[in-house]
PDB file of N, CA and C in Angstrom:
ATOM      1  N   UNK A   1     -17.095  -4.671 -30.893  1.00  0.00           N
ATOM      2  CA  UNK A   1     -15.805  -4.021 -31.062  1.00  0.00           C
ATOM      3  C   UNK A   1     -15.171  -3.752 -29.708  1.00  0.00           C
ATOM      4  N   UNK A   2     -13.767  -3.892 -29.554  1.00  0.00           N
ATOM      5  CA  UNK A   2     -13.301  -3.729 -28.457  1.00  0.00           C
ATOM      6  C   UNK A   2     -12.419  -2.319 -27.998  1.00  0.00           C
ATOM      7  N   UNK A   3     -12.658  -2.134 -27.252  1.00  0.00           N
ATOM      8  CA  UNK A   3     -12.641  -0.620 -26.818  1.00  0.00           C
ATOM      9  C   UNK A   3     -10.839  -0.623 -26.641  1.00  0.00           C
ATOM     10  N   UNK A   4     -10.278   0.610 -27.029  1.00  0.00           N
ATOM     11  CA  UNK A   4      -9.159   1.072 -26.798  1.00  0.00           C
ATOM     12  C   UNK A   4      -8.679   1.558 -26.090  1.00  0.00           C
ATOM     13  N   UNK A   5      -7.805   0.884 -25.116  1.00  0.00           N
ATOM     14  CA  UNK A   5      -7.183   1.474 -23.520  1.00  0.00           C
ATOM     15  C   UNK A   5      -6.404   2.249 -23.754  1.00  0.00           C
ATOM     16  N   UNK A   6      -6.160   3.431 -23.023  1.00  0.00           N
ATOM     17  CA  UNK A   6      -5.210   4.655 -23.358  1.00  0.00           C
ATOM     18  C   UNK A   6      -4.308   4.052 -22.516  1.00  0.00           C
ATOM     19  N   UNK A   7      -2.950   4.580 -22.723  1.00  0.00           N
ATOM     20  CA  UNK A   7      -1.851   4.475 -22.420  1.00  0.00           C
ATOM     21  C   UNK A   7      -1.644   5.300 -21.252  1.00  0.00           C
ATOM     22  N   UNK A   8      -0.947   5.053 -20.365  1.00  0.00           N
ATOM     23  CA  UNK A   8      -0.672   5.544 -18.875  1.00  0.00           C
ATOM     24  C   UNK A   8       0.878   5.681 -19.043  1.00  0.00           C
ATOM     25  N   UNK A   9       1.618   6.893 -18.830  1.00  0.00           N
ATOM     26  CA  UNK A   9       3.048   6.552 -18.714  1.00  0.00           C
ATOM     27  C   UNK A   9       3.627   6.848 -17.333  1.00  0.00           C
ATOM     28  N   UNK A  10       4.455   6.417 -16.808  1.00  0.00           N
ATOM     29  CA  UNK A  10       5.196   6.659 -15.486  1.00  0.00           C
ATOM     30  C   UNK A  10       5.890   8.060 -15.789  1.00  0.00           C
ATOM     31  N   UNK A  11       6.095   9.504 -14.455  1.00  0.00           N
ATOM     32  CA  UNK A  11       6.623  10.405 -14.464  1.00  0.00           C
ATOM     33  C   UNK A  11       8.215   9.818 -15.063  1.00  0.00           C
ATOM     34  N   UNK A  12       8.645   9.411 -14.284  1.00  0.00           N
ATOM     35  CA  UNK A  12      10.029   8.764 -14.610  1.00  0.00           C
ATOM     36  C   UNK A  12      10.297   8.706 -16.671  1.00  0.00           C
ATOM     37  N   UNK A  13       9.251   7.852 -17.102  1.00  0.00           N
ATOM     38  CA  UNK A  13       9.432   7.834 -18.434  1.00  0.00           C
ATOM     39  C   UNK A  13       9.551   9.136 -19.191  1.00  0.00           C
ATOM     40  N   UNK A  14       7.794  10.065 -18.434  1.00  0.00           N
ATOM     41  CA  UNK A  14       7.785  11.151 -19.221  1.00  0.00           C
ATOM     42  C   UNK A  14       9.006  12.024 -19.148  1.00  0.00           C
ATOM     43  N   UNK A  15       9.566  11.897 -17.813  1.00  0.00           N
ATOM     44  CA  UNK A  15      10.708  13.076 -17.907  1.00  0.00           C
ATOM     45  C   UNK A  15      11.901  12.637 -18.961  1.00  0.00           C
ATOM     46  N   UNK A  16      12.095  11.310 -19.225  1.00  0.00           N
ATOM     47  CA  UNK A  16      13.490  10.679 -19.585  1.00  0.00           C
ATOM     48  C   UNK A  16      13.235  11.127 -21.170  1.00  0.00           C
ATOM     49  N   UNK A  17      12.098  11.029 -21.584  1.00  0.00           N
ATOM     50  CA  UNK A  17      11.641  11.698 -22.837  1.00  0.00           C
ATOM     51  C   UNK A  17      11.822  13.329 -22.905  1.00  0.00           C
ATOM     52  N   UNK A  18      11.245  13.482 -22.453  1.00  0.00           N
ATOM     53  CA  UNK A  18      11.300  15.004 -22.259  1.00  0.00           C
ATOM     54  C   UNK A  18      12.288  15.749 -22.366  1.00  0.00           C
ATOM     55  N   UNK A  19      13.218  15.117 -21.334  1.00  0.00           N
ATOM     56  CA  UNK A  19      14.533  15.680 -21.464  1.00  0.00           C
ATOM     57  C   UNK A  19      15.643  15.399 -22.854  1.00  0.00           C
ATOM     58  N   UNK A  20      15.641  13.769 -23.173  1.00  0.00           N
ATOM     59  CA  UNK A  20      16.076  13.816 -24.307  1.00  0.00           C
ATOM     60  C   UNK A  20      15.635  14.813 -25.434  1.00  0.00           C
ATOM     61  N   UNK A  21      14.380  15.296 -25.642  1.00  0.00           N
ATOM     62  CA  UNK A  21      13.764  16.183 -26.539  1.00  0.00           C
ATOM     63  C   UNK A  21      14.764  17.667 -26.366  1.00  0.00           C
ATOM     64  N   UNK A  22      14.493  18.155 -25.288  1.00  0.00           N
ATOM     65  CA  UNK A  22      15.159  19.320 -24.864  1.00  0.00           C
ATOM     66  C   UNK A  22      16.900  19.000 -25.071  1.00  0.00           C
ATOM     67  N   UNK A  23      17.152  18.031 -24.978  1.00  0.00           N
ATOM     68  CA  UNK A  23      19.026  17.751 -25.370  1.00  0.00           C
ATOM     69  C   UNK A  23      19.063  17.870 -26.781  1.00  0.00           C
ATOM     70  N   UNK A  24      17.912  17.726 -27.404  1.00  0.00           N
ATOM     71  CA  UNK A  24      17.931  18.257 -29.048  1.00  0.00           C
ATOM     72  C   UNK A  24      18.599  17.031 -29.922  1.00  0.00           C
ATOM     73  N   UNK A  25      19.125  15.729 -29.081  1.00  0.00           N
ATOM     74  CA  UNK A  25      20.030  15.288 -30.069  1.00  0.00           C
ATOM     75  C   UNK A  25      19.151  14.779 -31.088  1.00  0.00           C
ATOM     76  N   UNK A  26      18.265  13.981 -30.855  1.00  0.00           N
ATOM     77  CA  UNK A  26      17.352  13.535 -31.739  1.00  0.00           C
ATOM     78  C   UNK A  26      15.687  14.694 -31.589  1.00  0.00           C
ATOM     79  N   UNK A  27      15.182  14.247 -33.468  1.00  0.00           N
ATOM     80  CA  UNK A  27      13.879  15.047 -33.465  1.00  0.00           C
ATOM     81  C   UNK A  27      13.152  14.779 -32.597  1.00  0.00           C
ATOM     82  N   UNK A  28      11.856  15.405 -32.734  1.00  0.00           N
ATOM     83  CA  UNK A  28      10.617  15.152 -31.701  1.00  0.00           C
ATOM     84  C   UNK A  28      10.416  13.790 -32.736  1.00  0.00           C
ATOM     85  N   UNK A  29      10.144  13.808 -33.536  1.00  0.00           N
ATOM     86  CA  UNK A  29       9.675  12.596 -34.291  1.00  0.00           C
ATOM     87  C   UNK A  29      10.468  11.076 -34.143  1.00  0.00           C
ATOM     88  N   UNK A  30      11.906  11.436 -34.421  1.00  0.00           N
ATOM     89  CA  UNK A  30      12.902  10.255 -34.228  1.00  0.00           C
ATOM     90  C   UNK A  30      12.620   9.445 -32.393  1.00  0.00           C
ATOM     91  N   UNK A  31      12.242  10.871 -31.717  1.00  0.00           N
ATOM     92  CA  UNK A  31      11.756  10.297 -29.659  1.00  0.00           C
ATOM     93  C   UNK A  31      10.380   9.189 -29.625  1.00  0.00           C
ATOM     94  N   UNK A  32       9.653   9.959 -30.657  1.00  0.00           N
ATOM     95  CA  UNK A  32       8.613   9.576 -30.702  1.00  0.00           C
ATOM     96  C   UNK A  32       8.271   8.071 -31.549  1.00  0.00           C
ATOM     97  N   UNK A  33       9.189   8.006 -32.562  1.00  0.00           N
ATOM     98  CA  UNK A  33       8.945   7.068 -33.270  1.00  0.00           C
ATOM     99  C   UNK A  33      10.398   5.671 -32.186  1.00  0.00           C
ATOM    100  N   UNK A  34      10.930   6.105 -31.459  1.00  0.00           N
ATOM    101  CA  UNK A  34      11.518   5.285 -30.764  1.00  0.00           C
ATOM    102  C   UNK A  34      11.094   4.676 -29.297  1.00  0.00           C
ATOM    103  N   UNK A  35      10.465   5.874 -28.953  1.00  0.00           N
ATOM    104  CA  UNK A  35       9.666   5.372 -27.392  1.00  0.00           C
ATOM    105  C   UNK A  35       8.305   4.967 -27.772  1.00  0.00           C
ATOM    106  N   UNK A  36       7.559   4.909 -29.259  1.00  0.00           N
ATOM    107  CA  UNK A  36       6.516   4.717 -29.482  1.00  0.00           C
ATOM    108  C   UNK A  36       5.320   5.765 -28.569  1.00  0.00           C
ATOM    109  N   UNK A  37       5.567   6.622 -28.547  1.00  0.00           N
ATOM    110  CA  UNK A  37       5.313   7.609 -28.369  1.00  0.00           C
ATOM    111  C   UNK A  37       4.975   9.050 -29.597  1.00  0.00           C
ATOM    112  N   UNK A  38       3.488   9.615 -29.436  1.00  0.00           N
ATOM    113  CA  UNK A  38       3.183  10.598 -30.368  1.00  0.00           C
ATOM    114  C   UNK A  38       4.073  11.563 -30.333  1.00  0.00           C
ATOM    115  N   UNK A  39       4.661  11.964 -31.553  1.00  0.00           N
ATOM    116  CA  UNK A  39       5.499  13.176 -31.262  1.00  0.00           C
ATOM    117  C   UNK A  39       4.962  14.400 -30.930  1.00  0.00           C
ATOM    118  N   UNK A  40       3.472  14.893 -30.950  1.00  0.00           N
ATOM    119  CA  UNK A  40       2.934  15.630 -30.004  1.00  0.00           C
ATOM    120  C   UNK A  40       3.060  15.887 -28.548  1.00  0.00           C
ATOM    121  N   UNK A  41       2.834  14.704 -28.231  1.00  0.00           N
ATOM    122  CA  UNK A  41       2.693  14.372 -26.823  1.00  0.00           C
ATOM    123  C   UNK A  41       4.579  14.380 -26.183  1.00  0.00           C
ATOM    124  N   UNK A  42       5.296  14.131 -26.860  1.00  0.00           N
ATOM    125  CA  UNK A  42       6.835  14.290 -26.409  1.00  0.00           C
ATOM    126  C   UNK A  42       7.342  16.022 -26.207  1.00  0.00           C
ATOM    127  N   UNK A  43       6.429  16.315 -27.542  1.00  0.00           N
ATOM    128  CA  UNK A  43       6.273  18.064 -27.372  1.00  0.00           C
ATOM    129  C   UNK A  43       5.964  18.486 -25.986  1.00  0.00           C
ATOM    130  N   UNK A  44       4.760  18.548 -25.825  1.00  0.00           N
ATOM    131  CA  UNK A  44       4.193  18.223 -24.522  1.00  0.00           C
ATOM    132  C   UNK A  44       4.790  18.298 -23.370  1.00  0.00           C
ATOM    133  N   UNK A  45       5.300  16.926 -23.534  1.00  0.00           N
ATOM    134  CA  UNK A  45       5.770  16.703 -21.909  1.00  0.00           C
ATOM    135  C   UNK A  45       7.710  18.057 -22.120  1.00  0.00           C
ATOM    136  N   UNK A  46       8.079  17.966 -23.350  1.00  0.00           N
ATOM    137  CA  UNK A  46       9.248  19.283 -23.155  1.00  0.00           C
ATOM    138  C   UNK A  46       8.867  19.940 -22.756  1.00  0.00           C
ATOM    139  N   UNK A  47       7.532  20.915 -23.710  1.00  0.00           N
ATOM    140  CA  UNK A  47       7.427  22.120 -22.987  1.00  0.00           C
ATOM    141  C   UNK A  47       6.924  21.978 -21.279  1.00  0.00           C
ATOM    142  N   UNK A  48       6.220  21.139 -20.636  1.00  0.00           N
ATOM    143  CA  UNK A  48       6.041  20.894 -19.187  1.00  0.00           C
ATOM    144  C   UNK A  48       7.003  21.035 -18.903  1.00  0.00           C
ATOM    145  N   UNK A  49       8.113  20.007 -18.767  1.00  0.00           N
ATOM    146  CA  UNK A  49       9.778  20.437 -17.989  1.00  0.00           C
ATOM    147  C   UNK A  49       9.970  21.794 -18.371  1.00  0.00           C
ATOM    148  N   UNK A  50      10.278  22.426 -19.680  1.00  0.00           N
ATOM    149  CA  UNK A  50      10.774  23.874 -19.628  1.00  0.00           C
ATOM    150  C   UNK A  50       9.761  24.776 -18.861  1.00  0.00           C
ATOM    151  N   UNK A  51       8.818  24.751 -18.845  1.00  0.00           N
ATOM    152  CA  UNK A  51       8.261  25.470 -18.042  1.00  0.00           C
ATOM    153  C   UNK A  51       8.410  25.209 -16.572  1.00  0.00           C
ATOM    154  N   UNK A  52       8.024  24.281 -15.758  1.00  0.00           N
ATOM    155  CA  UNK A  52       8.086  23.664 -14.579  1.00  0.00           C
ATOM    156  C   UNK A  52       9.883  23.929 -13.977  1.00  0.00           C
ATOM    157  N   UNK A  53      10.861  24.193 -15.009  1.00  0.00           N
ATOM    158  CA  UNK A  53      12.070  23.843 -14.744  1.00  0.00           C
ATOM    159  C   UNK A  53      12.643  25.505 -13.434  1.00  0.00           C
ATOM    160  N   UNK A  54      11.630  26.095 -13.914  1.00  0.00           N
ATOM    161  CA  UNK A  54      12.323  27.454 -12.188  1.00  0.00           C
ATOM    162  C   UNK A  54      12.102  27.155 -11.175  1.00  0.00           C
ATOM    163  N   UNK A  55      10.429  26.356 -10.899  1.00  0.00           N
ATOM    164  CA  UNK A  55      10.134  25.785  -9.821  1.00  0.00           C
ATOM    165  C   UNK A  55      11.592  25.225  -8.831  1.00  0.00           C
ATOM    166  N   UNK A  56      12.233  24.250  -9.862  1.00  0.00           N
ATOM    167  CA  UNK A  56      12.910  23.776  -9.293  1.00  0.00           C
ATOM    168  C   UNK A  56      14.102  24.141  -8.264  1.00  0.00           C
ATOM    169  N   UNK A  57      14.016  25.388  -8.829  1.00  0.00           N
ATOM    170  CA  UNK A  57      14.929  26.211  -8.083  1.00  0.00           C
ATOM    171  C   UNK A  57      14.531  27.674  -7.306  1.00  0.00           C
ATOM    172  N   UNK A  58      13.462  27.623  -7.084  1.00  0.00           N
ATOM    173  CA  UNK A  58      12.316  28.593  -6.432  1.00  0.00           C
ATOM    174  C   UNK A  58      12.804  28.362  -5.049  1.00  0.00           C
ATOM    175  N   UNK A  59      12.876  27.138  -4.177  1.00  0.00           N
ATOM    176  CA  UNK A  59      12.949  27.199  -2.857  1.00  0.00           C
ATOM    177  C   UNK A  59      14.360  27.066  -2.727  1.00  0.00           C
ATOM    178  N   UNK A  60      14.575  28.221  -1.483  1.00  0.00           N
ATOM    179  CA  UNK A  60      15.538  28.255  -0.920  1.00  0.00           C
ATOM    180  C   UNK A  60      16.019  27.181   0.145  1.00  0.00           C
ATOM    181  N   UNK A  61      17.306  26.309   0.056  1.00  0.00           N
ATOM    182  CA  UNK A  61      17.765  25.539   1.078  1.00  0.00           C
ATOM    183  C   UNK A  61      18.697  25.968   2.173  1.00  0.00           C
ATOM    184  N   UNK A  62      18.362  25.055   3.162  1.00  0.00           N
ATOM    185  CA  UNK A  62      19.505  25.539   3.760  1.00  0.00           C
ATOM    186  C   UNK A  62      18.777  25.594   5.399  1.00  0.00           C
ATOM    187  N   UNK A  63      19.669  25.877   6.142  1.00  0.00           N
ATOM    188  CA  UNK A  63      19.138  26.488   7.905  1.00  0.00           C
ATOM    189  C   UNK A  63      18.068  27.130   7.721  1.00  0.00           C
ATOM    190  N   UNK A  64      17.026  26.795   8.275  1.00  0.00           N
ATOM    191  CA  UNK A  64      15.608  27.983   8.714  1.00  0.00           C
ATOM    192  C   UNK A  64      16.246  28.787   9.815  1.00  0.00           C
ATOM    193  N   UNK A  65      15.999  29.881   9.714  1.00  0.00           N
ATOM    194  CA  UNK A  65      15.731  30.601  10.442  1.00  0.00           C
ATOM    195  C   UNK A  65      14.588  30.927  11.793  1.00  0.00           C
ATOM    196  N   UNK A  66      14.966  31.022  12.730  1.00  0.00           N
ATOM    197  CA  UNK A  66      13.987  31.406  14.247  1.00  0.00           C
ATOM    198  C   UNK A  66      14.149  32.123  14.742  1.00  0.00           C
ATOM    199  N   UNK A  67      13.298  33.171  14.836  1.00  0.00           N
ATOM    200  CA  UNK A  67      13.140  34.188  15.622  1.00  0.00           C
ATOM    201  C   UNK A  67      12.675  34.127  16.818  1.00  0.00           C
ATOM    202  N   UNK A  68      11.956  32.613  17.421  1.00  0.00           N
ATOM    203  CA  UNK A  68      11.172  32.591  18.044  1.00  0.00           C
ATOM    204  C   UNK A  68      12.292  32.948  19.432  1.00  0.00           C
ATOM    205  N   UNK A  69      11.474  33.646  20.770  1.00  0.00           N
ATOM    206  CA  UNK A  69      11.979  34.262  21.845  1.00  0.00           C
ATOM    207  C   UNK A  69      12.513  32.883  23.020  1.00  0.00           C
ATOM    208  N   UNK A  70      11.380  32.149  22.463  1.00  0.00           N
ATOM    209  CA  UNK A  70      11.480  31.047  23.193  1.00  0.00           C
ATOM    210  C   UNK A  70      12.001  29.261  23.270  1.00  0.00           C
ATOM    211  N   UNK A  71      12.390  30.047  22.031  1.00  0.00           N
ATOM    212  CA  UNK A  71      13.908  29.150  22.024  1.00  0.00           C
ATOM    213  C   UNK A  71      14.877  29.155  22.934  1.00  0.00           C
ATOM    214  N   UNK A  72      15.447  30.914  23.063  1.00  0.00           N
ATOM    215  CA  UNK A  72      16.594  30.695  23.762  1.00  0.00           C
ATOM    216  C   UNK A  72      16.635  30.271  25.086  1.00  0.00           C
ATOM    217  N   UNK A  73      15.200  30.781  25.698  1.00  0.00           N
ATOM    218  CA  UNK A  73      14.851  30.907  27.228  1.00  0.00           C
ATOM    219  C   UNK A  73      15.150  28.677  26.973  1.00  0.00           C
ATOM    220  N   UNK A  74      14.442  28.076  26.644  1.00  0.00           N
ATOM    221  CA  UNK A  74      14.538  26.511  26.447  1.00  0.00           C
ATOM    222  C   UNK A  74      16.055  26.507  26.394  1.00  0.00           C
ATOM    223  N   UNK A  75      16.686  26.905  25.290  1.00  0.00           N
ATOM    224  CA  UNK A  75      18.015  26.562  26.050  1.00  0.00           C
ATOM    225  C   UNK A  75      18.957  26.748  26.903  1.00  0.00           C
ATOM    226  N   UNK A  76      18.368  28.329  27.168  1.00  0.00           N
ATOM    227  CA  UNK A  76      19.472  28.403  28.631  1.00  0.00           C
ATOM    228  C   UNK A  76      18.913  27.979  29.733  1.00  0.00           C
ATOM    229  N   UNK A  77      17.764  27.198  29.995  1.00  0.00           N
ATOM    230  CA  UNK A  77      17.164  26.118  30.752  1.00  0.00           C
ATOM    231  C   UNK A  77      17.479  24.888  30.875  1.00  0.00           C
ATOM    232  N   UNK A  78      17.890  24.635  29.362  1.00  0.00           N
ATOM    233  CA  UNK A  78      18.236  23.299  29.438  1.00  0.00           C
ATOM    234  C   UNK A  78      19.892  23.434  30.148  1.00  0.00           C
ATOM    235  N   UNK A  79      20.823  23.904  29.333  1.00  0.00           N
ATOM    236  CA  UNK A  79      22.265  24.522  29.730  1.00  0.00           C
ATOM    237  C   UNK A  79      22.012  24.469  32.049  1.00  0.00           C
ATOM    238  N   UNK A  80      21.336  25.091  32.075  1.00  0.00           N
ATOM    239  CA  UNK A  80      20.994  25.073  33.530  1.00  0.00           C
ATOM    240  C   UNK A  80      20.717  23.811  34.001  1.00  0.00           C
ATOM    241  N   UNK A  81      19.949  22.943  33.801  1.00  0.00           N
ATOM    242  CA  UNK A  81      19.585  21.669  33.869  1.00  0.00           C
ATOM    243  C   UNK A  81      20.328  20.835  34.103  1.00  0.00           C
ATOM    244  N   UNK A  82      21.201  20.919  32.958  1.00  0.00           N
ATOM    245  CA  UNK A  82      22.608  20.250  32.542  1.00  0.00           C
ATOM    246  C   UNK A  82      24.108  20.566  33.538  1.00  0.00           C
ATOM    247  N   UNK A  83      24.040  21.726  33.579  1.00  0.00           N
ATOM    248  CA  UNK A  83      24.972  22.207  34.743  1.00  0.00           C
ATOM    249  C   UNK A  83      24.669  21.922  36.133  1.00  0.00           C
ATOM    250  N   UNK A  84      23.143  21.593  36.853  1.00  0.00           N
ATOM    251  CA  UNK A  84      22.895  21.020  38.052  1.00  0.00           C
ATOM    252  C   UNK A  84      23.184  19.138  37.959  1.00  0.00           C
ATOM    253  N   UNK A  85      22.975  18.679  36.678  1.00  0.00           N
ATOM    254  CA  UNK A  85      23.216  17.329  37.074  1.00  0.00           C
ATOM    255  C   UNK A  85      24.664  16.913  36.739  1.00  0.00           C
ATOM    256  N   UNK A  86      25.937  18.006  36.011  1.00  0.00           N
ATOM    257  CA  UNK A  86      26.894  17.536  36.143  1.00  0.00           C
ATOM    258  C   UNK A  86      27.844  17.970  37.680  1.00  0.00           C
ATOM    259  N   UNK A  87      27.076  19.001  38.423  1.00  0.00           N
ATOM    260  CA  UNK A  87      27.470  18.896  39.625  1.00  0.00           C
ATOM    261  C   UNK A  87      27.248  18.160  40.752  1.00  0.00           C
ATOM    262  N   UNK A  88      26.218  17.824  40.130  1.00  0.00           N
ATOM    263  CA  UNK A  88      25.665  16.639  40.883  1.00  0.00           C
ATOM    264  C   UNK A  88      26.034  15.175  40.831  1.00  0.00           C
ATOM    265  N   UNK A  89      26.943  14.891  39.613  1.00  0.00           N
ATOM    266  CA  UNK A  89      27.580  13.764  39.008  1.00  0.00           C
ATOM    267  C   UNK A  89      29.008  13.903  40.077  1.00  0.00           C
ATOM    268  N   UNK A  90      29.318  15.265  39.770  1.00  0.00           N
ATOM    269  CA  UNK A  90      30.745  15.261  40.020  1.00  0.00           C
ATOM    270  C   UNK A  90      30.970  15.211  42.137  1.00  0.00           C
ATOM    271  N   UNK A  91      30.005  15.725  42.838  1.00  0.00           N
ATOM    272  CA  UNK A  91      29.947  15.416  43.704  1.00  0.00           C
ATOM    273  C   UNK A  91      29.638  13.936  44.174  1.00  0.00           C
ATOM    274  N   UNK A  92      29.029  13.085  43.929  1.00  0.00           N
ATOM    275  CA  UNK A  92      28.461  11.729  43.946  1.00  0.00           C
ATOM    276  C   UNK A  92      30.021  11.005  43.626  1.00  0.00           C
ATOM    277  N   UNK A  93      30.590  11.218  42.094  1.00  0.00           N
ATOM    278  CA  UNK A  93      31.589  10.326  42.076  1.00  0.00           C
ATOM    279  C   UNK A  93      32.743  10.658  42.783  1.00  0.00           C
ATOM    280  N   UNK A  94      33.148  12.045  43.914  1.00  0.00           N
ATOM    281  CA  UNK A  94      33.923  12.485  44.393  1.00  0.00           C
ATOM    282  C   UNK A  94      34.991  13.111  44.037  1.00  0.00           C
ATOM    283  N   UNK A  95      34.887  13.383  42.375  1.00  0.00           N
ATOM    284  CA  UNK A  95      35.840  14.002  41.430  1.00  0.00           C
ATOM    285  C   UNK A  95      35.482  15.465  41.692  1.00  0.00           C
ATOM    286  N   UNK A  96      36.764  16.203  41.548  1.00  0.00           N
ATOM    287  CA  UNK A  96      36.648  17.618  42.244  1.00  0.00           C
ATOM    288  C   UNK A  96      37.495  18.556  41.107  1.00  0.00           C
ATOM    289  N   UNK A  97      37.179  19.167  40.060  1.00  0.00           N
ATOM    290  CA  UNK A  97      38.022  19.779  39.006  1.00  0.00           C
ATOM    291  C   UNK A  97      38.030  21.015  39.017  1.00  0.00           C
TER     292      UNK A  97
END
């Protein structure tokens, strides 16, 4: 007798299911009997997205923040740096502003 390979689905699929489930337009059964898919398992992967779905919005975007001290000292070093080699430009090319 030959042994029965379980089915593997791609995230991509499970979510596209999933979400149709949660859009309500069709039953769990009508998802299931169309993606060939158990309507258990379509259950399933809904309730995963509804649950999983705050995550998504848990992290904050945007600018990090630095406190670090030694940042600024680096840039008003660099700013310094920068101000010796454009005087140094401007003497060399003989431009005087």
């Amino acid at each position: 007798m030959g042994e029965a390979k379980r089915k593997t689905y791609t995230a991509a699929f499970k979510a596209k299911v999933g979400l149709e489930a949660i859009r309500g337009v069709k039953t769990v059964n009508q998802l299931g009997q169309e993606y060939g898919v158990h309507p258990m398992q379509v259950g399933q992967w809904k309730r995963e997205i509804q649950d999983r779905a705050e995550s998504l919005f848990a992290t904050k975007r945007g600018p990090k923040k630095t406190d670090a001290p030694g940042d600024a000292e680096q840039l008003y070093s660099e700013i310094g740096r920068l101000k010796v080699e454009l005087d140094w430009l401007k003497k060399k090319s003989g431009l005087s502003l």
